[in-house]
N, C-alpha and C. Protein backbone atom coordinates (compact mmCIF):
# COMPACT_ATOMS: atom_id res chain seq x y z
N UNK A 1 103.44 61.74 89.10
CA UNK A 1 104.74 62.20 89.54
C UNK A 1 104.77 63.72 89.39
N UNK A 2 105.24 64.50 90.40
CA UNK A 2 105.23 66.22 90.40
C UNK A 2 106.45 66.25 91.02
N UNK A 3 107.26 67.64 90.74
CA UNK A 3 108.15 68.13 90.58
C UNK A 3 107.49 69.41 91.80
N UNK A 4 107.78 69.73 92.84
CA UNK A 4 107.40 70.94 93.44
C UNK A 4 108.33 71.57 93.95
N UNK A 5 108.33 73.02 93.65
CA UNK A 5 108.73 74.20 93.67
C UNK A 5 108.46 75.15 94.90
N UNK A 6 109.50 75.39 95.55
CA UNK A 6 108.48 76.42 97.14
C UNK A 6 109.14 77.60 96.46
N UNK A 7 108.55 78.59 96.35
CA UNK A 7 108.98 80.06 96.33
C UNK A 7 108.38 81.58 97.68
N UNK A 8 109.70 81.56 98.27
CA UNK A 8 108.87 82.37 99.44
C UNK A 8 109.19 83.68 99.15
N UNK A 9 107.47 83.96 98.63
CA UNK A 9 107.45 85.72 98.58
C UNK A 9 107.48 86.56 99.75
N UNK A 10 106.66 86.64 100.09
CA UNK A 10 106.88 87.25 101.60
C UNK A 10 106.50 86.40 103.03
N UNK A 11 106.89 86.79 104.33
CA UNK A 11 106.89 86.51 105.22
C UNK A 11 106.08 86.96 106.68
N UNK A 12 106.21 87.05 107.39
CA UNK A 12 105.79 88.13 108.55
C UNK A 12 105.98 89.38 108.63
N UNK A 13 107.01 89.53 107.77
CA UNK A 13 107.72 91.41 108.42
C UNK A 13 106.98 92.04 107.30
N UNK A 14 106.77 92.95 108.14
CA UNK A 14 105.62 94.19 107.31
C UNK A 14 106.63 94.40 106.23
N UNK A 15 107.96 94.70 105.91
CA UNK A 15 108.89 95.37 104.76
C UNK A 15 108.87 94.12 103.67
N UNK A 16 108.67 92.76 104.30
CA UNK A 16 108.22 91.97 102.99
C UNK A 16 107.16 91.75 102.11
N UNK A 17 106.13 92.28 103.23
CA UNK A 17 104.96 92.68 102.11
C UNK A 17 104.95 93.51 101.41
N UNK A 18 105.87 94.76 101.35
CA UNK A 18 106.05 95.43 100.51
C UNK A 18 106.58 95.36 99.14
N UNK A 19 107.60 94.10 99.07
CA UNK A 19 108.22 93.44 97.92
C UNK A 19 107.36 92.28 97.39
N UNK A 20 106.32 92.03 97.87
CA UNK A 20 105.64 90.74 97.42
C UNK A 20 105.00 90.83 96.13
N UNK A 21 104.53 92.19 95.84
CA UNK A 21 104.47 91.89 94.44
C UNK A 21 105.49 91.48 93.44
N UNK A 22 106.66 92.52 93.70
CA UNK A 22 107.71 92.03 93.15
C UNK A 22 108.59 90.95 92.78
N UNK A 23 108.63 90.11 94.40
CA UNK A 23 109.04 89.45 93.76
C UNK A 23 108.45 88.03 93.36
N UNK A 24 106.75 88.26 93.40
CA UNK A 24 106.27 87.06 92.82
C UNK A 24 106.79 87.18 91.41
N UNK A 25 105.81 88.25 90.52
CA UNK A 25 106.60 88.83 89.50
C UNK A 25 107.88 88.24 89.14
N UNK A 26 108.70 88.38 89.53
CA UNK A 26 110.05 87.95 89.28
C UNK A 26 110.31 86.62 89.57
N UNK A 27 109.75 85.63 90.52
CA UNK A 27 109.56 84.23 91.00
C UNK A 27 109.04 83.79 89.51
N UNK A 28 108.01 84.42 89.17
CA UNK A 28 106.95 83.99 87.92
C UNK A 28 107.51 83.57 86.97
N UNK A 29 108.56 84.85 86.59
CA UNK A 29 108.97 85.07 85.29
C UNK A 29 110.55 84.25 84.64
N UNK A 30 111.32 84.50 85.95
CA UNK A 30 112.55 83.54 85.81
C UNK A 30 112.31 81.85 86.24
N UNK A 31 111.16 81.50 86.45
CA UNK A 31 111.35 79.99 86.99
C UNK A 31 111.62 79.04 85.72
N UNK A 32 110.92 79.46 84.67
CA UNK A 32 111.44 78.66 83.51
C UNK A 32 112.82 78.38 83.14
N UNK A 33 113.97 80.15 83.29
CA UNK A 33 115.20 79.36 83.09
C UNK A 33 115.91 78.67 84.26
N UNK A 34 115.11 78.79 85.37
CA UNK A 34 115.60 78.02 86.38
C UNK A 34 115.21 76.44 86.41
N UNK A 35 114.00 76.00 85.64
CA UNK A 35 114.02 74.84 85.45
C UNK A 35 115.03 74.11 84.52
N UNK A 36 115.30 75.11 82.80
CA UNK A 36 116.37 74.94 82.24
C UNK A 36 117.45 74.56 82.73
N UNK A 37 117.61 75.19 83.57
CA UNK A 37 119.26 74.65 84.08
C UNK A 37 119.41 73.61 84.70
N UNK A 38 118.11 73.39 85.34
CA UNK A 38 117.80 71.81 86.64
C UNK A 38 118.27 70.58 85.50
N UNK A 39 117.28 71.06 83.98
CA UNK A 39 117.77 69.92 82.88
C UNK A 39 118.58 69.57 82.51
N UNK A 40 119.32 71.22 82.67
CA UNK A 40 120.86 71.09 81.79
C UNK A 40 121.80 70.48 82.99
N UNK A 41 121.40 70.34 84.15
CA UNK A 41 122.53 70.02 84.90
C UNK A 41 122.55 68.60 85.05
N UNK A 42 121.04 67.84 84.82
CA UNK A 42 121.23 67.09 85.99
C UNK A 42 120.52 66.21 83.97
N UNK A 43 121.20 66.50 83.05
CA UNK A 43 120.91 65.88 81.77
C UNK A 43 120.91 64.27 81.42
N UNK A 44 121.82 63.99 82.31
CA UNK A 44 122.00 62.35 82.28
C UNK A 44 121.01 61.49 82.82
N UNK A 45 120.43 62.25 84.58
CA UNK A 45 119.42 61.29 84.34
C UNK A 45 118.36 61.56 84.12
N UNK A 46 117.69 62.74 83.08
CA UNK A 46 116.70 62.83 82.39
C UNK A 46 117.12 62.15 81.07
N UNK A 47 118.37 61.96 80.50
CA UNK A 47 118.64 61.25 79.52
C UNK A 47 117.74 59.64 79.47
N UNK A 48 118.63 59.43 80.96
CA UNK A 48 118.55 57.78 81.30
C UNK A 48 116.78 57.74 81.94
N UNK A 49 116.20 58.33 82.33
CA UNK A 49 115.05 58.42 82.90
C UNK A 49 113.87 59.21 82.11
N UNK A 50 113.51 59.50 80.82
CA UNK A 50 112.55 59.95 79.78
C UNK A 50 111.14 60.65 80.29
N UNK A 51 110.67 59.46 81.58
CA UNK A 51 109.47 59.53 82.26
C UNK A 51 109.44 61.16 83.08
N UNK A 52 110.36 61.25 83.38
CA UNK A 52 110.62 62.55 84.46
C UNK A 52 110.03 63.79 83.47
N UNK A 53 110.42 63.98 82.39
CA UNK A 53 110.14 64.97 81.66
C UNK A 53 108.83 65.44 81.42
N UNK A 54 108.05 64.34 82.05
CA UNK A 54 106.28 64.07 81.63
C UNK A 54 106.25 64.70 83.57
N UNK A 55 106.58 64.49 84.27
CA UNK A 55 106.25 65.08 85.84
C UNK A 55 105.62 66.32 85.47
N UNK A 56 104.50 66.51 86.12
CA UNK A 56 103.97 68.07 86.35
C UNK A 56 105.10 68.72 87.41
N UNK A 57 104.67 69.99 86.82
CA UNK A 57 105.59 71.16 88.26
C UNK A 57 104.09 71.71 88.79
N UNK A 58 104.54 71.70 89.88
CA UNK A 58 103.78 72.61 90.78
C UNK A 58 104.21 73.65 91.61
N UNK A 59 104.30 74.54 91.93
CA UNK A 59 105.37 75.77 92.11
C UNK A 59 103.88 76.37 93.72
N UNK A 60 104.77 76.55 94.61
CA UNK A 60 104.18 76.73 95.91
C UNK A 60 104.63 78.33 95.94
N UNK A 61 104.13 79.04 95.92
CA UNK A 61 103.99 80.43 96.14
C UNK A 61 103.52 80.51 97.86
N UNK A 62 104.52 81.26 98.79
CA UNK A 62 103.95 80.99 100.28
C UNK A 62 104.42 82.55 100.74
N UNK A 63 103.63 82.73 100.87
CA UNK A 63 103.63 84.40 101.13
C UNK A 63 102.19 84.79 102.43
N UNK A 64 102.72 85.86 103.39
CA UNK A 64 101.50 86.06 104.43
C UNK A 64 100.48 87.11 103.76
N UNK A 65 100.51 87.18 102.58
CA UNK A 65 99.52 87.77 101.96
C UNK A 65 98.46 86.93 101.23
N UNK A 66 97.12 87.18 101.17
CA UNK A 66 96.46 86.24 100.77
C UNK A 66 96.27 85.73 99.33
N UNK A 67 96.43 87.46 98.59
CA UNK A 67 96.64 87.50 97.09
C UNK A 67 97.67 86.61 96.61
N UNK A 68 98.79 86.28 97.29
CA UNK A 68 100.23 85.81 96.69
C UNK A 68 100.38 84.12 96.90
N UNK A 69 99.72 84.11 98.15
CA UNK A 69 99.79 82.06 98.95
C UNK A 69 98.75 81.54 97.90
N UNK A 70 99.74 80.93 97.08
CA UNK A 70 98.90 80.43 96.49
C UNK A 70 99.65 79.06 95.57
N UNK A 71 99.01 77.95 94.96
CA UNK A 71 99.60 76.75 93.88
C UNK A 71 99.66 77.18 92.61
N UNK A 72 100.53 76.74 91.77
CA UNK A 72 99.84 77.03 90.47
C UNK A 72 100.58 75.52 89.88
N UNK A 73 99.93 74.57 89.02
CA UNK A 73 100.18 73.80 88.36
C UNK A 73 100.80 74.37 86.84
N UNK A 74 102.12 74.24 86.12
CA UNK A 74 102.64 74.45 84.98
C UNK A 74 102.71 73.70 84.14
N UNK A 75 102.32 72.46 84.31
CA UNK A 75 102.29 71.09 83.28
C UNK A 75 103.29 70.85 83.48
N UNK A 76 103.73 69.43 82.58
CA UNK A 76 104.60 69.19 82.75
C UNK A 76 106.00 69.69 82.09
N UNK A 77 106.88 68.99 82.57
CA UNK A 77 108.29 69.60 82.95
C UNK A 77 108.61 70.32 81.87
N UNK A 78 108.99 69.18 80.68
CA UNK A 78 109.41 69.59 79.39
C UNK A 78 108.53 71.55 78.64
N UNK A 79 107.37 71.25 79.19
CA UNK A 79 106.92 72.36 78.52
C UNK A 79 106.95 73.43 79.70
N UNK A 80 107.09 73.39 81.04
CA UNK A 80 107.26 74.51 81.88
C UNK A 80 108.45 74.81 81.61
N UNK A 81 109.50 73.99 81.25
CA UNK A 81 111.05 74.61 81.49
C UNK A 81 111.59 75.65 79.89
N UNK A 82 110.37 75.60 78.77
CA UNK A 82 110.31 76.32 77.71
C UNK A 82 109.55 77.38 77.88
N UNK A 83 108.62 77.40 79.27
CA UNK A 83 107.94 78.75 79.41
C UNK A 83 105.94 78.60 78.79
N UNK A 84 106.27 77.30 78.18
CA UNK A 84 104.64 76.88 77.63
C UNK A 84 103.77 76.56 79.23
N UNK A 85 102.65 76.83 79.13
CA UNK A 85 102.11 76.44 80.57
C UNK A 85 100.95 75.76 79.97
N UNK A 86 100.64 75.47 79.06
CA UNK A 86 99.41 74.82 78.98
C UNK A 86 98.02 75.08 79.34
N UNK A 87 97.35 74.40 80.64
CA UNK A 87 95.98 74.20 80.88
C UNK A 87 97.28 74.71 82.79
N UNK A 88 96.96 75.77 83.07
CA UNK A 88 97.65 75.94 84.03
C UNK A 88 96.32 76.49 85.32
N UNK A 89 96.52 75.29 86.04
CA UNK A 89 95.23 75.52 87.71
C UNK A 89 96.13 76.79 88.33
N UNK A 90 95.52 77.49 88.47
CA UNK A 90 96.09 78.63 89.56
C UNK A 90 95.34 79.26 90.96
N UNK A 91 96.22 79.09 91.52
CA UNK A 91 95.44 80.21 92.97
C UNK A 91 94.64 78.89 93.85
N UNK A 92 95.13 77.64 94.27
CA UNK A 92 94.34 76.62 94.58
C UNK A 92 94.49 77.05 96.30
N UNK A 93 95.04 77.94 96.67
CA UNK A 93 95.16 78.45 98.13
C UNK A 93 94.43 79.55 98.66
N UNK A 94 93.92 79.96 97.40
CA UNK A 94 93.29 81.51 97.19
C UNK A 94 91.47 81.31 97.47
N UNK A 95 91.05 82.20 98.35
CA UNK A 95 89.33 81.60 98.64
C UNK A 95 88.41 82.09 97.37
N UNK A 96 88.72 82.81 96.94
CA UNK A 96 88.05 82.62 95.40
C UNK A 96 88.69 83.29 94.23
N UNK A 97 87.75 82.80 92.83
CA UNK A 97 88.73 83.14 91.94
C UNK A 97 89.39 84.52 91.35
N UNK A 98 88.36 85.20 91.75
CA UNK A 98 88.74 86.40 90.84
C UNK A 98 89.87 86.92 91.54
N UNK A 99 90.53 86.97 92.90
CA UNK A 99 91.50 87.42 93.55
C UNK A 99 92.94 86.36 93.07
N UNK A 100 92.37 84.93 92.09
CA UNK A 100 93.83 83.91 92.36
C UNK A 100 93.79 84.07 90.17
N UNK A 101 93.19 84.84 89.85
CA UNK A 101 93.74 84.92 88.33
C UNK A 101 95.30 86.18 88.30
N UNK A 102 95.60 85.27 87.20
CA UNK A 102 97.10 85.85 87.29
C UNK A 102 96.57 87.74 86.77
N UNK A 103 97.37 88.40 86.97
CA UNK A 103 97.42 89.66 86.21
C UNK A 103 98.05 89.71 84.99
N UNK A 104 96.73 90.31 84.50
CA UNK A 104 96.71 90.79 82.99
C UNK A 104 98.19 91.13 82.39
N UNK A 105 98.67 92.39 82.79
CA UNK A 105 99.66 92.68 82.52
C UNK A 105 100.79 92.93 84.05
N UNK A 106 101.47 92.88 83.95
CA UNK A 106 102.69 93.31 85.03
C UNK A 106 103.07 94.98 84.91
N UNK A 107 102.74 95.10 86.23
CA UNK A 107 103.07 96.89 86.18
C UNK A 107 104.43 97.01 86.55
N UNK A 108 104.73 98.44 86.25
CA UNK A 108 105.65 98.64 87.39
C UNK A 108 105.69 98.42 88.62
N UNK A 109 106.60 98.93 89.58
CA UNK A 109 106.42 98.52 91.08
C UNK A 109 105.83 100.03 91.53
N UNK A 110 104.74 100.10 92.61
CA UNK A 110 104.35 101.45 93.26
C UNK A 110 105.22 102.29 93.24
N UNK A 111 106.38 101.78 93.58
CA UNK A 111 107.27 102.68 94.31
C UNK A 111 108.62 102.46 94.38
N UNK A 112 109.72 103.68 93.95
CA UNK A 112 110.70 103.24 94.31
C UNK A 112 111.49 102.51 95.89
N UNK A 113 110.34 103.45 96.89
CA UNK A 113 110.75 102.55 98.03
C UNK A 113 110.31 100.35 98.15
N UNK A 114 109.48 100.84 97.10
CA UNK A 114 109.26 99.24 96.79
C UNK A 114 109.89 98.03 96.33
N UNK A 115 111.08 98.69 95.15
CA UNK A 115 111.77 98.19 94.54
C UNK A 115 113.11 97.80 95.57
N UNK A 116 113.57 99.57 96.18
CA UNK A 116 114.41 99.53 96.90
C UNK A 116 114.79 97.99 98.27
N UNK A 117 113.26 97.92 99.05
CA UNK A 117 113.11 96.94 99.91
C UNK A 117 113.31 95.75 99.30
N UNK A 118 113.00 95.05 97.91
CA UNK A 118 113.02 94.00 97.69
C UNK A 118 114.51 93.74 97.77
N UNK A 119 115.46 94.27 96.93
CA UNK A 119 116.73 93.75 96.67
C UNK A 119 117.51 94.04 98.24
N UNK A 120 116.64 94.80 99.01
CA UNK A 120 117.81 94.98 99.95
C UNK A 120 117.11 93.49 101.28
N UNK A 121 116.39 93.50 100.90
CA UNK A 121 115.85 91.83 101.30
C UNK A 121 116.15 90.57 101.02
């Protein structure tokens, strides 16, 4: 049983590739309290239903960049929605590995025109 997630980083238009780092980055980083809340909302029938909590997430990253289109498996629910990832498969869209490992650290964005495009997107 999986739980899947579409997150669309960028698209066709050249000005969304410009935000695609960003807002994978930001897709990345808030999905945990966005699973939180899926729990907190919908508590009764994870109450009444135990099994669900054991579902893997799988989170679809779909972006026209090649670096970004990509799967990543988070384990299951209970420990993705705390931010634990476990034994996490990444980049299963990506043609090889060294381009589908996550980054080390998170930079800033290039550019303020970078930042600018995302939110106004």
């Amino acid at each position: 049983m999986c739980l899947d997630v579409h997150c669309y980083v960028s698209g066709p238009n050249s000005l969304l590739e410009l935000a695609a780092e960003f807002r994978y980055y930001i897709f990345s980083k808030e999905l945990p309290l966005v699973l939180e809340a899926v729990l907190y909302g919908d508590r009764a029938l994870f109450s009444e239903h135990k099994e669900l909590m054991d579902a893997f997430v799988r989170v679809f990253f779909h972006s026209s960049s090649r670096k970004y289109n990509r799967v990543e498996c988070w384990g299951p629910l209970k420990d993705a929605a705390k931010g634990r990832f476990g034994d996490q498969i990444q980049g299963l869209l990506a043609e090889d590995k060294e381009r589908s490992a996550p980054p080390t650290t998170w930079g800033i964005p290039k550019s303020v025109f970078q930042v600018l495009c995302t939110f106004l997107l």
